[in-house]
C-alpha atoms as a PDB file:
ATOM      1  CA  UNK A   1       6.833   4.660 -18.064  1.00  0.00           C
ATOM      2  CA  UNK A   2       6.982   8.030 -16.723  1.00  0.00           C
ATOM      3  CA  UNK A   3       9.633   8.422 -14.234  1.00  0.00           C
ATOM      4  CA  UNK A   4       8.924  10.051 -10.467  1.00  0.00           C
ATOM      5  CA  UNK A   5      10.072  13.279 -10.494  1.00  0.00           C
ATOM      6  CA  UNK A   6      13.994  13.804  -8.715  1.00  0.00           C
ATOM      7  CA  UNK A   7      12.567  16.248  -6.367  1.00  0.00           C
ATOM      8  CA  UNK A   8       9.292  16.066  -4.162  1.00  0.00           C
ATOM      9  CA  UNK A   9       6.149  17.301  -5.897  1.00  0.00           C
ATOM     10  CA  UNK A  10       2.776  17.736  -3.839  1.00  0.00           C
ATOM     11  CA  UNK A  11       0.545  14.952  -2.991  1.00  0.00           C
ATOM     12  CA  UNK A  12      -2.390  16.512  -5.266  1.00  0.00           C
ATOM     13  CA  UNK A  13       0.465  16.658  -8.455  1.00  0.00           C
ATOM     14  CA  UNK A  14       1.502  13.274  -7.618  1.00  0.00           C
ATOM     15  CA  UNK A  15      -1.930  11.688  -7.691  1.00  0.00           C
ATOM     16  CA  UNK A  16      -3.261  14.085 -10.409  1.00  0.00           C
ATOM     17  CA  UNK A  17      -0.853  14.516 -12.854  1.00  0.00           C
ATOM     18  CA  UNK A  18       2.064  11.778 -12.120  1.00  0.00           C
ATOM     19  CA  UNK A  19      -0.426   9.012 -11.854  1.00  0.00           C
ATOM     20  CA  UNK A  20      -2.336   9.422 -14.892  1.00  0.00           C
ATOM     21  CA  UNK A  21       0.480   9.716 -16.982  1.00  0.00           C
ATOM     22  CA  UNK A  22       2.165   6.483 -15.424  1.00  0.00           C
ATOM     23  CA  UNK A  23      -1.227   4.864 -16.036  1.00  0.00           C
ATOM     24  CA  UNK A  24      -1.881   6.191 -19.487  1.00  0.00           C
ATOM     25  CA  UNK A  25       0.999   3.511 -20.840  1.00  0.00           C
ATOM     26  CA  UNK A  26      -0.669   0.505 -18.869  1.00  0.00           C
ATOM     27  CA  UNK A  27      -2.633  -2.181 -20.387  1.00  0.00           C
ATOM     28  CA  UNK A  28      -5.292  -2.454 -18.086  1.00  0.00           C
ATOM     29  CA  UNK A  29      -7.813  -5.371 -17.762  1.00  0.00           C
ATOM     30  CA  UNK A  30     -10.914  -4.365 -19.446  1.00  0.00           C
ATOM     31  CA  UNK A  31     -13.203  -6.940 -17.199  1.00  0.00           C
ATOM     32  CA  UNK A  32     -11.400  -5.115 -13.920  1.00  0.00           C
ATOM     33  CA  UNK A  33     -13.943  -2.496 -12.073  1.00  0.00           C
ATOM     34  CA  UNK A  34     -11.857  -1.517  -8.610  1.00  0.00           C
ATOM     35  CA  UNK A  35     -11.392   1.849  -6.836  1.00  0.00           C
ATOM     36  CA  UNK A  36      -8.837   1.944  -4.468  1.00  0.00           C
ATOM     37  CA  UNK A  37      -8.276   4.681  -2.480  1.00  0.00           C
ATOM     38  CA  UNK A  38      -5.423   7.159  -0.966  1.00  0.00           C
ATOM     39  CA  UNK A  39      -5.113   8.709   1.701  1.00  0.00           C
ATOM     40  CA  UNK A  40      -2.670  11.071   2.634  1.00  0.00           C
ATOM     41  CA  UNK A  41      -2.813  13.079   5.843  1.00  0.00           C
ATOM     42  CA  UNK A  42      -1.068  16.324   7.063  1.00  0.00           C
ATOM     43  CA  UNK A  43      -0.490  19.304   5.260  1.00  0.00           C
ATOM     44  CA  UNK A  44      -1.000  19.413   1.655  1.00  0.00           C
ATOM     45  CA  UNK A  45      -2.647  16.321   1.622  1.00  0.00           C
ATOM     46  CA  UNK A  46      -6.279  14.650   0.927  1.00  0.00           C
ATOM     47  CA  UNK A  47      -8.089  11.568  -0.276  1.00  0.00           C
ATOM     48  CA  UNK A  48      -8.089  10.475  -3.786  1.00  0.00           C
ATOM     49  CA  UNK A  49     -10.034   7.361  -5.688  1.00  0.00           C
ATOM     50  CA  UNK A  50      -8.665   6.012  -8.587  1.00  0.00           C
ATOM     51  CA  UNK A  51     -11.403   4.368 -10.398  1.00  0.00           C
ATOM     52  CA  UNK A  52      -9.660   1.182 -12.643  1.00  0.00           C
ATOM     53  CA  UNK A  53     -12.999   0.292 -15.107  1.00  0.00           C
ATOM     54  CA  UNK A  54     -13.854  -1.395 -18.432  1.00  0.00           C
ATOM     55  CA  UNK A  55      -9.997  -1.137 -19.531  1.00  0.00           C
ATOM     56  CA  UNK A  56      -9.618   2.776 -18.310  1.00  0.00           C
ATOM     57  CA  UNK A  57      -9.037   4.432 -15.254  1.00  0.00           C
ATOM     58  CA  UNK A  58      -9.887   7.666 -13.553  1.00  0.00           C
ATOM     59  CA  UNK A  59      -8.563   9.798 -10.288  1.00  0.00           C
ATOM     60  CA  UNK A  60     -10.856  12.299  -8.612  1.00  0.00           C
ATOM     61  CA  UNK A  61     -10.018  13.846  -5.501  1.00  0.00           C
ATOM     62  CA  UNK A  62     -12.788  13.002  -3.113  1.00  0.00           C
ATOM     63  CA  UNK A  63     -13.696  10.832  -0.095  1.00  0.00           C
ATOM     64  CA  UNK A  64     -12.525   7.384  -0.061  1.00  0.00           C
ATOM     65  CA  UNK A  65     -15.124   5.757   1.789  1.00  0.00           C
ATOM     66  CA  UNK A  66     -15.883   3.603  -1.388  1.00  0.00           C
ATOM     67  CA  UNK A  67     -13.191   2.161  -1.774  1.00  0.00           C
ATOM     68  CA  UNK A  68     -12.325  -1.598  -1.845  1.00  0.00           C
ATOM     69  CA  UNK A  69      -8.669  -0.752  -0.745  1.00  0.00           C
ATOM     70  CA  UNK A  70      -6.761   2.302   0.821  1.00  0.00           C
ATOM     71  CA  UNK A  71      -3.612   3.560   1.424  1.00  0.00           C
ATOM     72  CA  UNK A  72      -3.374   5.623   4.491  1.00  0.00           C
ATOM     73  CA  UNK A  73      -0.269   7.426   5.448  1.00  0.00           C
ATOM     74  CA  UNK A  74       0.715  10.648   6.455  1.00  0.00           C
ATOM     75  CA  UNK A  75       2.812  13.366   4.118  1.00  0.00           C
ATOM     76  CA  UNK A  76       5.880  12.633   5.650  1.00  0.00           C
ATOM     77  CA  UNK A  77       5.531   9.596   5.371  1.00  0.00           C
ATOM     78  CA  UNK A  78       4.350   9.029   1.547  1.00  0.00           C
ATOM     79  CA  UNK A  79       6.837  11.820   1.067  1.00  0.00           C
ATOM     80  CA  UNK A  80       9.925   9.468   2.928  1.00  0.00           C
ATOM     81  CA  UNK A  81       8.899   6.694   0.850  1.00  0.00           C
ATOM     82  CA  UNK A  82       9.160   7.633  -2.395  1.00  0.00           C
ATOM     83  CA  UNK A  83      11.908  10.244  -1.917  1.00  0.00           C
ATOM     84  CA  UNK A  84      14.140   9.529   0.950  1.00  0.00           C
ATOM     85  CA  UNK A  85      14.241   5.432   0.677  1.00  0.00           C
ATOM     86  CA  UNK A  86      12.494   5.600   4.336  1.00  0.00           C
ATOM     87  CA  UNK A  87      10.646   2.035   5.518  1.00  0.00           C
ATOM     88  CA  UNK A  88      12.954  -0.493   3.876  1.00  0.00           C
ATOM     89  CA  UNK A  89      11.304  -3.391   1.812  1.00  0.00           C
ATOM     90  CA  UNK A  90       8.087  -1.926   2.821  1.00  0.00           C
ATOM     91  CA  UNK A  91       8.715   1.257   1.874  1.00  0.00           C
ATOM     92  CA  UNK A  92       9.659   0.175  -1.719  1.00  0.00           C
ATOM     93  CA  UNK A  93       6.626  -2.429  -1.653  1.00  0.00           C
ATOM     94  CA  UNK A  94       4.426   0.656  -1.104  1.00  0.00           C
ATOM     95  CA  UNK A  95       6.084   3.193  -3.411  1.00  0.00           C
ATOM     96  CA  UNK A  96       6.106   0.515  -6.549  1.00  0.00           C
ATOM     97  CA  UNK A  97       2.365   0.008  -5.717  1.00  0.00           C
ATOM     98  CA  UNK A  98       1.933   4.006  -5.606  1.00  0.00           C
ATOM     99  CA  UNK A  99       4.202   4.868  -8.575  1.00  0.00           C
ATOM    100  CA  UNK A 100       2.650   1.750 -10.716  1.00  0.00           C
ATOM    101  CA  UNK A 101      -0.754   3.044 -10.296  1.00  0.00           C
ATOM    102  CA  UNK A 102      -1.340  -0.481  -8.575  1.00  0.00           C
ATOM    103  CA  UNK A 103      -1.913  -2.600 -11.751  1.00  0.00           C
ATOM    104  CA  UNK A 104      -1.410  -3.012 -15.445  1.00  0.00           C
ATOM    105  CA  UNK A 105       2.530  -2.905 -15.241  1.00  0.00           C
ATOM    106  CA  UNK A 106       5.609  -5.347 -14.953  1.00  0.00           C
ATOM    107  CA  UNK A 107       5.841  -4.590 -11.626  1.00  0.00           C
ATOM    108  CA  UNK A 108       2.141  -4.038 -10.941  1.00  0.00           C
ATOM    109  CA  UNK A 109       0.155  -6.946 -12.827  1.00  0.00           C
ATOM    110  CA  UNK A 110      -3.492  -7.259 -13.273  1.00  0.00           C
ATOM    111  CA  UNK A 111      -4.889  -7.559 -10.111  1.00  0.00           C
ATOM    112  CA  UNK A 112      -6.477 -10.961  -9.275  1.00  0.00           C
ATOM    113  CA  UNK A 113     -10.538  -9.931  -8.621  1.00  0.00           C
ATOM    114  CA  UNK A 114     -11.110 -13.296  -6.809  1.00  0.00           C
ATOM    115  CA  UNK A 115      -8.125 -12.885  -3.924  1.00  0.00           C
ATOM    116  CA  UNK A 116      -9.079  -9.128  -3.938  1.00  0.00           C
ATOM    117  CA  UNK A 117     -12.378  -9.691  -3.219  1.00  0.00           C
ATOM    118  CA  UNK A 118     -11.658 -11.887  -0.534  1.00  0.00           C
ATOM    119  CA  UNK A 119      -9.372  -9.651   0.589  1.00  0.00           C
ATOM    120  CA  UNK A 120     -11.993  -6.748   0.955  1.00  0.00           C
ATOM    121  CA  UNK A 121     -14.257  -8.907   2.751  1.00  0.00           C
ATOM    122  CA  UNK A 122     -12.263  -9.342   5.685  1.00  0.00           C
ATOM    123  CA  UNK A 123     -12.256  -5.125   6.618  1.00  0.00           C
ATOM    124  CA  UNK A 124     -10.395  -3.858   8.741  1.00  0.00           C
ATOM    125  CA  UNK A 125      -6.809  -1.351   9.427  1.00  0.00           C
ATOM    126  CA  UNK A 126      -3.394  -3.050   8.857  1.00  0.00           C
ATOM    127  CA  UNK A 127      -0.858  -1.158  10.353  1.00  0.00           C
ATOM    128  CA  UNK A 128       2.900  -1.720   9.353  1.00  0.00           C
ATOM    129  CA  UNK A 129       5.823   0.559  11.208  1.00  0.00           C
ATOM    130  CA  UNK A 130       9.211   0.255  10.594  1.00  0.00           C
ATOM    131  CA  UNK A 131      11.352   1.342  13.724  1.00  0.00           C
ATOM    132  CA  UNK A 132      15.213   2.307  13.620  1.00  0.00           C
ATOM    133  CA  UNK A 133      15.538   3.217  10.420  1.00  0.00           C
ATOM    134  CA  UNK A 134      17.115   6.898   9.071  1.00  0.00           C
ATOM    135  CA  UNK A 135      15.156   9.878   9.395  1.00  0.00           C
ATOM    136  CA  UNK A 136      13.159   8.023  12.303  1.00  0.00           C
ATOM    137  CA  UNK A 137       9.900   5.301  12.436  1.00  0.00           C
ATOM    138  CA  UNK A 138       7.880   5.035   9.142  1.00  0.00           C
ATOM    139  CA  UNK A 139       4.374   3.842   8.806  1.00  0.00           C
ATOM    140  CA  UNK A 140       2.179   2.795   6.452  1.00  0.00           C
ATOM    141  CA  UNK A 141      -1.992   1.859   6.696  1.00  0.00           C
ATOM    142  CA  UNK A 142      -4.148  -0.689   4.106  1.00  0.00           C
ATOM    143  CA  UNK A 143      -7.328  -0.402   4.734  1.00  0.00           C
ATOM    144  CA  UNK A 144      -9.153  -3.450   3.760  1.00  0.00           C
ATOM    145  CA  UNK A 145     -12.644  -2.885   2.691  1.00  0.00           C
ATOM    146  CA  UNK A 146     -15.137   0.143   2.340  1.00  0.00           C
ATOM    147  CA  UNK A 147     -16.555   2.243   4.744  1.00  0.00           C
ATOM    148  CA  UNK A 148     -14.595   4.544   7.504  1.00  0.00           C
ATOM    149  CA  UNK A 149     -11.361   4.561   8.860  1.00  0.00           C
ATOM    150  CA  UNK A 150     -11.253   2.737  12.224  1.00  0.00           C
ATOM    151  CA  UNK A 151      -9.506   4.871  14.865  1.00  0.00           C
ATOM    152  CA  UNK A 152      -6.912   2.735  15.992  1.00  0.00           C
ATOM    153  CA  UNK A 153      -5.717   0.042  13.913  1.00  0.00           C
ATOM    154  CA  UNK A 154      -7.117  -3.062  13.385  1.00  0.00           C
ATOM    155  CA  UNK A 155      -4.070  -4.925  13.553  1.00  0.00           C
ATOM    156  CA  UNK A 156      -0.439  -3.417  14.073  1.00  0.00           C
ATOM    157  CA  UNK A 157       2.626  -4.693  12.727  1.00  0.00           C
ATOM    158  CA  UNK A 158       6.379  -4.029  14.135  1.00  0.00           C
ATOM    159  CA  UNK A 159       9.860  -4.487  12.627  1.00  0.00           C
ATOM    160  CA  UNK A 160      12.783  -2.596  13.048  1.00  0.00           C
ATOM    161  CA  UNK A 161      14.350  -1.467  10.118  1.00  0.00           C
ATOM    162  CA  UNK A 162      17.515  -3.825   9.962  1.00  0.00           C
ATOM    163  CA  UNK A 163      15.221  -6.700  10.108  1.00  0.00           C
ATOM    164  CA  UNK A 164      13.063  -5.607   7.539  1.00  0.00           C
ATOM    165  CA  UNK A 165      16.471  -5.080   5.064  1.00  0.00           C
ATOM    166  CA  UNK A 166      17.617  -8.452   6.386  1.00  0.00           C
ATOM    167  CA  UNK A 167      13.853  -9.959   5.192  1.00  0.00           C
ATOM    168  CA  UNK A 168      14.602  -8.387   2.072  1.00  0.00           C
ATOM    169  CA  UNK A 169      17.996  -9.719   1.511  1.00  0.00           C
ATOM    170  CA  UNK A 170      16.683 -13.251   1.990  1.00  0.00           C
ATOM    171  CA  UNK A 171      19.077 -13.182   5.520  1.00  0.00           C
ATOM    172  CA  UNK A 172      16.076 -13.604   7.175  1.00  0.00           C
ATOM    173  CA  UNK A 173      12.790 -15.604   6.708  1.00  0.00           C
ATOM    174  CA  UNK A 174      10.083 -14.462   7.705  1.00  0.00           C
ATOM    175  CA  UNK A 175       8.523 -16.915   9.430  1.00  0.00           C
ATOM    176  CA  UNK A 176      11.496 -17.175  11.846  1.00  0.00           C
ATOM    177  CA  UNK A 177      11.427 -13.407  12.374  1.00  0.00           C
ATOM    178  CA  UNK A 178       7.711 -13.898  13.812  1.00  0.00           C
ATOM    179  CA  UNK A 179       8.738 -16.918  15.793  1.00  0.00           C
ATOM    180  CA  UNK A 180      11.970 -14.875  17.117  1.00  0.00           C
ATOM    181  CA  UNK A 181       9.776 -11.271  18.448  1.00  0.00           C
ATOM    182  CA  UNK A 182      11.695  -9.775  15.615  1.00  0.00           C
ATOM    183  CA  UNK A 183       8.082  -9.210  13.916  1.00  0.00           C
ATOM    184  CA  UNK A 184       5.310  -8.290  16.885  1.00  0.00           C
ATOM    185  CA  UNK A 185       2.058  -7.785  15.719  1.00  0.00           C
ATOM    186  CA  UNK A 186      -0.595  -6.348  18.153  1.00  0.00           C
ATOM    187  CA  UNK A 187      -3.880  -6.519  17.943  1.00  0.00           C
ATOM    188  CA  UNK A 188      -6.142  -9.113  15.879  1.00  0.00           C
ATOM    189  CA  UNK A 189      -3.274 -11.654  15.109  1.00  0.00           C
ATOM    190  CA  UNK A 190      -6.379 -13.469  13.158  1.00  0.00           C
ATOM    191  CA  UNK A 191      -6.570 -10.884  10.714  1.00  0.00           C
ATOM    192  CA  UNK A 192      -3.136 -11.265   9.274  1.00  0.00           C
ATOM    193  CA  UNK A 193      -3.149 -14.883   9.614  1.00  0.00           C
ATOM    194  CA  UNK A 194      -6.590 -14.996   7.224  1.00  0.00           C
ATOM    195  CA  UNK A 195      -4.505 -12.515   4.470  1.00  0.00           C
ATOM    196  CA  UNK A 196      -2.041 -15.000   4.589  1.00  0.00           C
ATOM    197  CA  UNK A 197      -4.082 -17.948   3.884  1.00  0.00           C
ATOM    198  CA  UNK A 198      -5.613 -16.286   0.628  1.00  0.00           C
ATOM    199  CA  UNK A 199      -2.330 -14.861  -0.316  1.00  0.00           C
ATOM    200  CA  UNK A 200      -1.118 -18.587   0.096  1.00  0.00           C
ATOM    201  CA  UNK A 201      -3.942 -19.902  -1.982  1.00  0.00           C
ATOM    202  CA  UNK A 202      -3.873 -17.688  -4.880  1.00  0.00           C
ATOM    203  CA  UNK A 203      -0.256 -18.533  -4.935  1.00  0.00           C
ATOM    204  CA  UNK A 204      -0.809 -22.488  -4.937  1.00  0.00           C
END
């Protein structure tokens, strides 16, 4: 697999160049037909689809209304992510989904169409920030679903970012962060509690 560059490229390389070429070695599903979507804001960024269809794939840079999933973050952001280790386990969680091309890969396997479709039919903006860590906050967006971006979040999620390393570490479960404040979610609390419940399914 291609390897991210050491230095920061641009947004439009990264999903336009990078991406193919990481996807180009992935044995993709031929019965899989998703788009998701990125979105990238601030300058020097933009929306891109990546089309994953009949076993081959395909990015375009336009609107990602279509989409069955998005990523939304800003440049700084995507940029901290990938680059600067910024937003802890989440951070990695969305710069192996990013740098995988989101399926066909070790770390990235063929996306389950049944979960994902439930998934998509719930809608709505998950939030996740990650407070206290270096170089400041970090936030990430899924949208779940087509259609447009809602403006404010459906449902916002809170940790700060020793918590999140101590989730990671398996110092901390979960569950007991979210009991404990450690985790605050604001908003519809419903929302997250449904993703669970298919996540929990498909797993069972």
């Amino acid at each position: 697999m291609p390897e991210l560059p050491s230095d920061p490229i641009t947004p439009q390389q990264f999903m336009e160049e990078f991406i193919p070429s990481t996807l180009a070695e992935a044995t993709l599903d031929a019965e899989t037909d998703l788009k998701l979507g990125v979105q990238i804001d601030g300058a020097g960024g933009g929306q891109w689809v990546l089309h994953l269809s009949g076993g081959g794939f395909k990015v375009d840079q336009t609107p990602r209304d279509e989409a069955a999933f998005t990523l939304v973050q800003s440049v700084d952001d995507w940029r901290g992510a990938l680059w600067e280790g910024r937003g802890g386990v989440f951070g990695e969680q969305a710069s192996t989904l990013l740098t995988s091309g989101g399926a066909g890969t070790a770390e990235a396997p063929p996306p389950n169409m049944k979960v994902l479709e439930q998934l998509e039919a719930l809608g709505g903006l998950i939030q996740i920030t990650v407070t206290g860590g270096e170089g400041g906050d970090w936030t990430t967006g899924f949208k779940l679903g087509p259609g447009a971006l809602p403006d404010e979040p459906t449902t916002q999620i809170k940790i700060d970012a020793a918590d999140a390393a101590a989730m990671q570490s398996g110092t901390l479960d979960p569950m007991q962060a979210f009991m404990s404040g450690k985790i605050q979610v604001i908003g519809d609390m419903a929302l997250m509690m449904q993703m669970q419940a298919i996540a929990a399914s498909a797993g069972s």
